[in-house]
N, C-alpha and C. Protein backbone atom coordinates (compact mmCIF):
# COMPACT_ATOMS: atom_id res chain seq x y z
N UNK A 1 32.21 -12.48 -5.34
CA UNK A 1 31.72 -11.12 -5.44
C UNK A 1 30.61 -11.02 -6.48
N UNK A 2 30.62 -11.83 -7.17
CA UNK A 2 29.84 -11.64 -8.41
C UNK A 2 28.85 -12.38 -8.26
N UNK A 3 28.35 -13.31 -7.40
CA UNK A 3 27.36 -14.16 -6.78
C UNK A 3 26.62 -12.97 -5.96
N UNK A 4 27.32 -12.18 -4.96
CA UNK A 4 26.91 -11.17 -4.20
C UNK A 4 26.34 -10.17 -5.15
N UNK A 5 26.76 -9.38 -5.83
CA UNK A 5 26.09 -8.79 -6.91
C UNK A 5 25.19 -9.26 -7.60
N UNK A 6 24.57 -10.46 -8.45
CA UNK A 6 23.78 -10.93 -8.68
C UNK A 6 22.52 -11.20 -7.56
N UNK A 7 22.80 -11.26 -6.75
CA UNK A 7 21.95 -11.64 -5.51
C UNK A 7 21.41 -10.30 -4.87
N UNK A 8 22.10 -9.46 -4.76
CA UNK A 8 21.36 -7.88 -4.37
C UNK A 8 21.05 -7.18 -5.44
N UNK A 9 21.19 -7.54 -7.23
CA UNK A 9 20.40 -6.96 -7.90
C UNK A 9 18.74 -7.58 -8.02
N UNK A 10 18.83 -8.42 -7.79
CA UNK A 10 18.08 -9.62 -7.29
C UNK A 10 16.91 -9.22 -6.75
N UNK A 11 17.89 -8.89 -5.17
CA UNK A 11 16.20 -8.25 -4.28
C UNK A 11 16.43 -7.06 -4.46
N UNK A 12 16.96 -5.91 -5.07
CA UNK A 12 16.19 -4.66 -5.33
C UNK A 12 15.32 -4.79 -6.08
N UNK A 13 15.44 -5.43 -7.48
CA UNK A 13 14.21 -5.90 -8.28
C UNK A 13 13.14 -6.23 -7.60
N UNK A 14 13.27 -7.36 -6.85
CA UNK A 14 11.68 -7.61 -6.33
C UNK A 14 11.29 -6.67 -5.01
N UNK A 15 11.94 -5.66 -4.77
CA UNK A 15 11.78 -4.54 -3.64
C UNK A 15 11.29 -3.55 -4.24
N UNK A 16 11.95 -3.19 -5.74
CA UNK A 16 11.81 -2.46 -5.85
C UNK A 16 10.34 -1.62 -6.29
N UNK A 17 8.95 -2.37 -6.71
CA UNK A 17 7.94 -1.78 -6.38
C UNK A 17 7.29 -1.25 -5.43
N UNK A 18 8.17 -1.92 -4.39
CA UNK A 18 7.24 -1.41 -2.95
C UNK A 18 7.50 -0.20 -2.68
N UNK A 19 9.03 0.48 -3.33
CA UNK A 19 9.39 2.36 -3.33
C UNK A 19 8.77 2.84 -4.15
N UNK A 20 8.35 2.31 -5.13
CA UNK A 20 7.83 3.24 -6.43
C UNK A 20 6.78 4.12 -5.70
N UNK A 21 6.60 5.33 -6.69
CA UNK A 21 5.32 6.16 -5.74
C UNK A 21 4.17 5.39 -6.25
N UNK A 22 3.30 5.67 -5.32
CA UNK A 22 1.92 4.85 -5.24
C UNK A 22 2.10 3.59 -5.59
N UNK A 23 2.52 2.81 -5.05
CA UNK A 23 2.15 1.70 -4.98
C UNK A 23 3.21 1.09 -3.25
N UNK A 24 2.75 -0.61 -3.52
CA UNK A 24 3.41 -1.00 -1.51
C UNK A 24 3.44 -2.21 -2.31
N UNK A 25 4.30 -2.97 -1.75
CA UNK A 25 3.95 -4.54 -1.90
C UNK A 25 3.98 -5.31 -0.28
N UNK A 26 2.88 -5.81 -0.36
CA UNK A 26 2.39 -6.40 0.94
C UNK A 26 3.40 -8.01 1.00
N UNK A 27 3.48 -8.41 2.46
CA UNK A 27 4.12 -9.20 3.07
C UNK A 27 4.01 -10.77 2.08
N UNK A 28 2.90 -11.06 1.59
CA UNK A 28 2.23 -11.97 1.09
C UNK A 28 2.64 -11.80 -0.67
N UNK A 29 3.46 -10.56 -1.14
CA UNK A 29 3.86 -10.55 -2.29
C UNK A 29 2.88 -9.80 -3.22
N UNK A 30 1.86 -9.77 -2.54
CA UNK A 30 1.04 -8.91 -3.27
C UNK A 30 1.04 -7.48 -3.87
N UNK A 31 0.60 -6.59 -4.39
CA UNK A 31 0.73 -5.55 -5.03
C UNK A 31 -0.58 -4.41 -4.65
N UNK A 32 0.00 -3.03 -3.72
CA UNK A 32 -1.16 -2.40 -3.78
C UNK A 32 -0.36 -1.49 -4.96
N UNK A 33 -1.78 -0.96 -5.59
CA UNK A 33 -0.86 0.22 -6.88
C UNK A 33 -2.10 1.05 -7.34
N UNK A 34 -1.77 2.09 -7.14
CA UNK A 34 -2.50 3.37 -8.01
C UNK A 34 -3.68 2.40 -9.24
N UNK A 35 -4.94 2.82 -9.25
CA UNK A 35 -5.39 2.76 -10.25
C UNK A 35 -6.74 1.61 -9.77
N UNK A 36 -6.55 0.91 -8.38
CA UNK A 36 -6.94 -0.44 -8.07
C UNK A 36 -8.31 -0.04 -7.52
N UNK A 37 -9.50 -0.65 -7.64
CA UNK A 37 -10.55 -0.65 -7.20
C UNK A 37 -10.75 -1.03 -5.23
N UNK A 38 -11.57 -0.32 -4.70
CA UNK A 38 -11.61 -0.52 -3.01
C UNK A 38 -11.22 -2.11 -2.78
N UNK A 39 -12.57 -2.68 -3.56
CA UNK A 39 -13.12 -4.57 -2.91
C UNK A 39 -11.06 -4.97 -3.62
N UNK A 40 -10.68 -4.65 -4.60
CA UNK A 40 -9.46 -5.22 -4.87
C UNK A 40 -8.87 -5.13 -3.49
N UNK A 41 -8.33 -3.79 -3.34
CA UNK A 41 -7.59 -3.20 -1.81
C UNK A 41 -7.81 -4.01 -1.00
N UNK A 42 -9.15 -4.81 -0.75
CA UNK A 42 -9.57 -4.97 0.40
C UNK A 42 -9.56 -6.38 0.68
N UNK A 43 -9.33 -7.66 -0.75
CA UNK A 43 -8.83 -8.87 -0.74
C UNK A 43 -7.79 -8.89 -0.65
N UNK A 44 -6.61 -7.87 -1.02
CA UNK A 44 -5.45 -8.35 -0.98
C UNK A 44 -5.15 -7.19 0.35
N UNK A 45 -5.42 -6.31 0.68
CA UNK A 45 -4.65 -6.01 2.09
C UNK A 45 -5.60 -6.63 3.66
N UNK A 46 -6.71 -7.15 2.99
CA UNK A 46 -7.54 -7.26 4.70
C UNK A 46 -8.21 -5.78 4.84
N UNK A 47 -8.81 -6.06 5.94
CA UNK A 47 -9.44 -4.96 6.68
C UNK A 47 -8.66 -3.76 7.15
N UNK A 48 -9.22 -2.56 7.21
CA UNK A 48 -8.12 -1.26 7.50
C UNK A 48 -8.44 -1.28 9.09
N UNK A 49 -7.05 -0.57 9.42
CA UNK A 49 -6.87 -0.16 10.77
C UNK A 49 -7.94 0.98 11.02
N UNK A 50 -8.23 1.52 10.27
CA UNK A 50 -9.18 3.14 10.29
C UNK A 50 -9.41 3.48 8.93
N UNK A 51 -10.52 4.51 9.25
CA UNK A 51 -10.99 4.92 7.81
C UNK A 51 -11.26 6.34 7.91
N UNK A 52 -11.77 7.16 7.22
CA UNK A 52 -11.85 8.54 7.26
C UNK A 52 -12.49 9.21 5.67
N UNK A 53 -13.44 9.62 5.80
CA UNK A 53 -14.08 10.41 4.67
C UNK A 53 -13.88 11.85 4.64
N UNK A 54 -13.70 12.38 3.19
CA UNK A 54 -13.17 13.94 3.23
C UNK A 54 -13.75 14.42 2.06
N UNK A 55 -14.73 15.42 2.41
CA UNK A 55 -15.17 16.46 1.59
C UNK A 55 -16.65 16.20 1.59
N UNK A 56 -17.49 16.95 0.78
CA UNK A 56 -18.99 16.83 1.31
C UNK A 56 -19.48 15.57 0.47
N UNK A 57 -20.59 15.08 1.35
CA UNK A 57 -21.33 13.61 0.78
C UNK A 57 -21.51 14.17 -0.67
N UNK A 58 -21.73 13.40 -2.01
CA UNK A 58 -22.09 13.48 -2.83
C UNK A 58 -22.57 11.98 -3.15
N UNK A 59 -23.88 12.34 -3.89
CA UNK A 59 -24.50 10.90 -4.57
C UNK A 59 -24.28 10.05 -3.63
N UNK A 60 -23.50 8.75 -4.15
CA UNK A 60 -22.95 7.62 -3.54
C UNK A 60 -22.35 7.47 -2.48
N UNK A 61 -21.40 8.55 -2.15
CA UNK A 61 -20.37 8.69 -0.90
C UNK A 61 -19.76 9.83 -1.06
N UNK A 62 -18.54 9.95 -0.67
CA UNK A 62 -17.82 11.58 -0.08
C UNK A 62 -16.70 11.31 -1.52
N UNK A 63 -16.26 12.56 -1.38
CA UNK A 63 -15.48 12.47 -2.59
C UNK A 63 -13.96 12.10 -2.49
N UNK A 64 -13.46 11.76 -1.38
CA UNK A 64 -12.40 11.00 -0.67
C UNK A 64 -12.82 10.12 0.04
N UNK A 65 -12.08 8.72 0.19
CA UNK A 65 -11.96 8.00 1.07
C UNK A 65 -10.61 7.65 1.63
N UNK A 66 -9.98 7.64 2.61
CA UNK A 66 -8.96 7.08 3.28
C UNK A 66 -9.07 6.27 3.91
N UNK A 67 -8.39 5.49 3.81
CA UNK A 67 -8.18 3.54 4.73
C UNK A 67 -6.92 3.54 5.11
N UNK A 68 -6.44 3.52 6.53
CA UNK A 68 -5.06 3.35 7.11
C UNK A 68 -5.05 1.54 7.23
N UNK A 69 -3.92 1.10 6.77
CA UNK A 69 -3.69 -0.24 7.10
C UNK A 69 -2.18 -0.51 7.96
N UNK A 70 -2.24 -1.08 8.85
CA UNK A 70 -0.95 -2.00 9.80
C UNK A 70 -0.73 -3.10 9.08
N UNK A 71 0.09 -2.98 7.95
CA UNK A 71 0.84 -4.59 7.77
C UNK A 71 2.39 -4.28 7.78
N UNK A 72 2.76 -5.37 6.71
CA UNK A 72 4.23 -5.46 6.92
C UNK A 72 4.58 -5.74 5.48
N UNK A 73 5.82 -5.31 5.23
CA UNK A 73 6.36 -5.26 3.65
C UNK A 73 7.31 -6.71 3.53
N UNK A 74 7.11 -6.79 2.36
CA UNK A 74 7.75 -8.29 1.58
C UNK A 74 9.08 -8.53 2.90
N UNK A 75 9.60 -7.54 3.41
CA UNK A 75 11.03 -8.04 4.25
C UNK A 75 9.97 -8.38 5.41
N UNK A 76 8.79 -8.23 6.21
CA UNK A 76 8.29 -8.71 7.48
C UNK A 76 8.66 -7.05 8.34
N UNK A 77 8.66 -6.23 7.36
CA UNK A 77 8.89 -4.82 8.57
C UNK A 77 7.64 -4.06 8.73
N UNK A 78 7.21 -4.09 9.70
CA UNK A 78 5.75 -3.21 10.09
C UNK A 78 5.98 -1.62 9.22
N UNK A 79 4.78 -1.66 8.62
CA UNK A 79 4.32 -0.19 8.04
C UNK A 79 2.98 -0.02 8.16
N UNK A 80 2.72 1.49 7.91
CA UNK A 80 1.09 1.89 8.23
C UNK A 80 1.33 2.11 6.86
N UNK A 81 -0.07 1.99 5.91
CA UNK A 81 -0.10 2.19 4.69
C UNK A 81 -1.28 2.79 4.42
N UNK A 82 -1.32 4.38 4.14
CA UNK A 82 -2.32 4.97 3.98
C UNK A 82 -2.99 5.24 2.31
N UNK A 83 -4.05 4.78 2.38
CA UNK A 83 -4.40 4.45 1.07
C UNK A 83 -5.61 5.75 1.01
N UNK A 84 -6.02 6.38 -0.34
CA UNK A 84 -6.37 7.13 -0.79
C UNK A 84 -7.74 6.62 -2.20
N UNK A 85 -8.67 6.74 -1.92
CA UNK A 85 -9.30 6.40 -3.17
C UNK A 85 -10.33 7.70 -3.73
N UNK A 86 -10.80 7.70 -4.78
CA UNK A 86 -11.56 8.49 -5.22
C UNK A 86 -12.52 8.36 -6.15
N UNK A 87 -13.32 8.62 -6.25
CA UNK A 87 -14.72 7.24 -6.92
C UNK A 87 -14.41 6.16 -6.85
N UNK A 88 -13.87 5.45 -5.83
CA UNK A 88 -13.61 3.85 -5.73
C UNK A 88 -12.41 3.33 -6.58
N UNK A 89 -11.73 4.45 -6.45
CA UNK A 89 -10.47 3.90 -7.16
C UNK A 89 -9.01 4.63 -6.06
N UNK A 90 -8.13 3.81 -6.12
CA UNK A 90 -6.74 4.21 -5.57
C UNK A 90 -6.30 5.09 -6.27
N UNK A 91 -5.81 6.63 -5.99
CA UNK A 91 -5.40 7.62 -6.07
C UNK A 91 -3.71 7.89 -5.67
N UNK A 92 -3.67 7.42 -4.37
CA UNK A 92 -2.30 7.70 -3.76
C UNK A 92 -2.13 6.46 -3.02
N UNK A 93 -0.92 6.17 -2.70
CA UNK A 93 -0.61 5.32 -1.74
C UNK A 93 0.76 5.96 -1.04
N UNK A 94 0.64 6.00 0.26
CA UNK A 94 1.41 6.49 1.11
C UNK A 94 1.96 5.35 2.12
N UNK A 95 3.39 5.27 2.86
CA UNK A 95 3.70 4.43 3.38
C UNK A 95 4.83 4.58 4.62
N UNK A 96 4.93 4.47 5.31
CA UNK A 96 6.27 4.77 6.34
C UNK A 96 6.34 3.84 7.49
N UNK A 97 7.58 3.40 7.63
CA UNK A 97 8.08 2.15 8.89
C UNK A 97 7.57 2.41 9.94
N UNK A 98 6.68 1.97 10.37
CA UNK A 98 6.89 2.05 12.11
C UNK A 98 7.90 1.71 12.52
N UNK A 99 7.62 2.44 14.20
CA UNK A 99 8.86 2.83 14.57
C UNK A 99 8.36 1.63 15.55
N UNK A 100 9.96 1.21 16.14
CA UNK A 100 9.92 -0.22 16.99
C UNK A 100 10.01 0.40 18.78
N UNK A 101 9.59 -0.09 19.65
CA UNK A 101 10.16 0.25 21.09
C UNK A 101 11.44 -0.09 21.17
């Protein structure tokens, strides 16, 4: 019993960033988290499924950016992971299971 307990405090620890708000941990162990620059986002998750700009152009770009990504979390379970930046930085990170057929 106490092997079992040691072993599921275990993987909530290493699970447990991927619940924290704003942040995911990708399949590969990696870390998306509040605070992270786009080109970061974009070596460690790959290319987005979609993208989407919100609010009027200013200067450089719009004053939101959104990037939807299809990967899968440290267990191999498909999620869409909607990422949020704002002057080129991660703002929010949003996340929910796809659903299976």
């Amino acid at each position: 019993m106490k092997k079992y307990a040691t072993s599921l405090r275990a993987a909530f620890a290493l699970a447990a960033p991927a619940w924290g708000a704003d942040t995911f941990r990708l399949e590969n162990g990696q870390l998306l988290e509040e605070g992270m620059s786009k080109s970061e986002v974009l070596d460690v998750a790959g290319k987005p499924t979609a993208k989407d700009s919100q609010g009027k152009p200013r200067g450089s770009g719009y004053k939101k950016q959104v990037r939807t990504f299809h990967t899968n979390n440290t267990f191999g379970t498909p999620f869409i992971v909607t990422v949020t930046f704002e002057g080129g930085t991660v703002t929010t990170i949003a996340s929910r299971a796809q659903t299976r057929p």
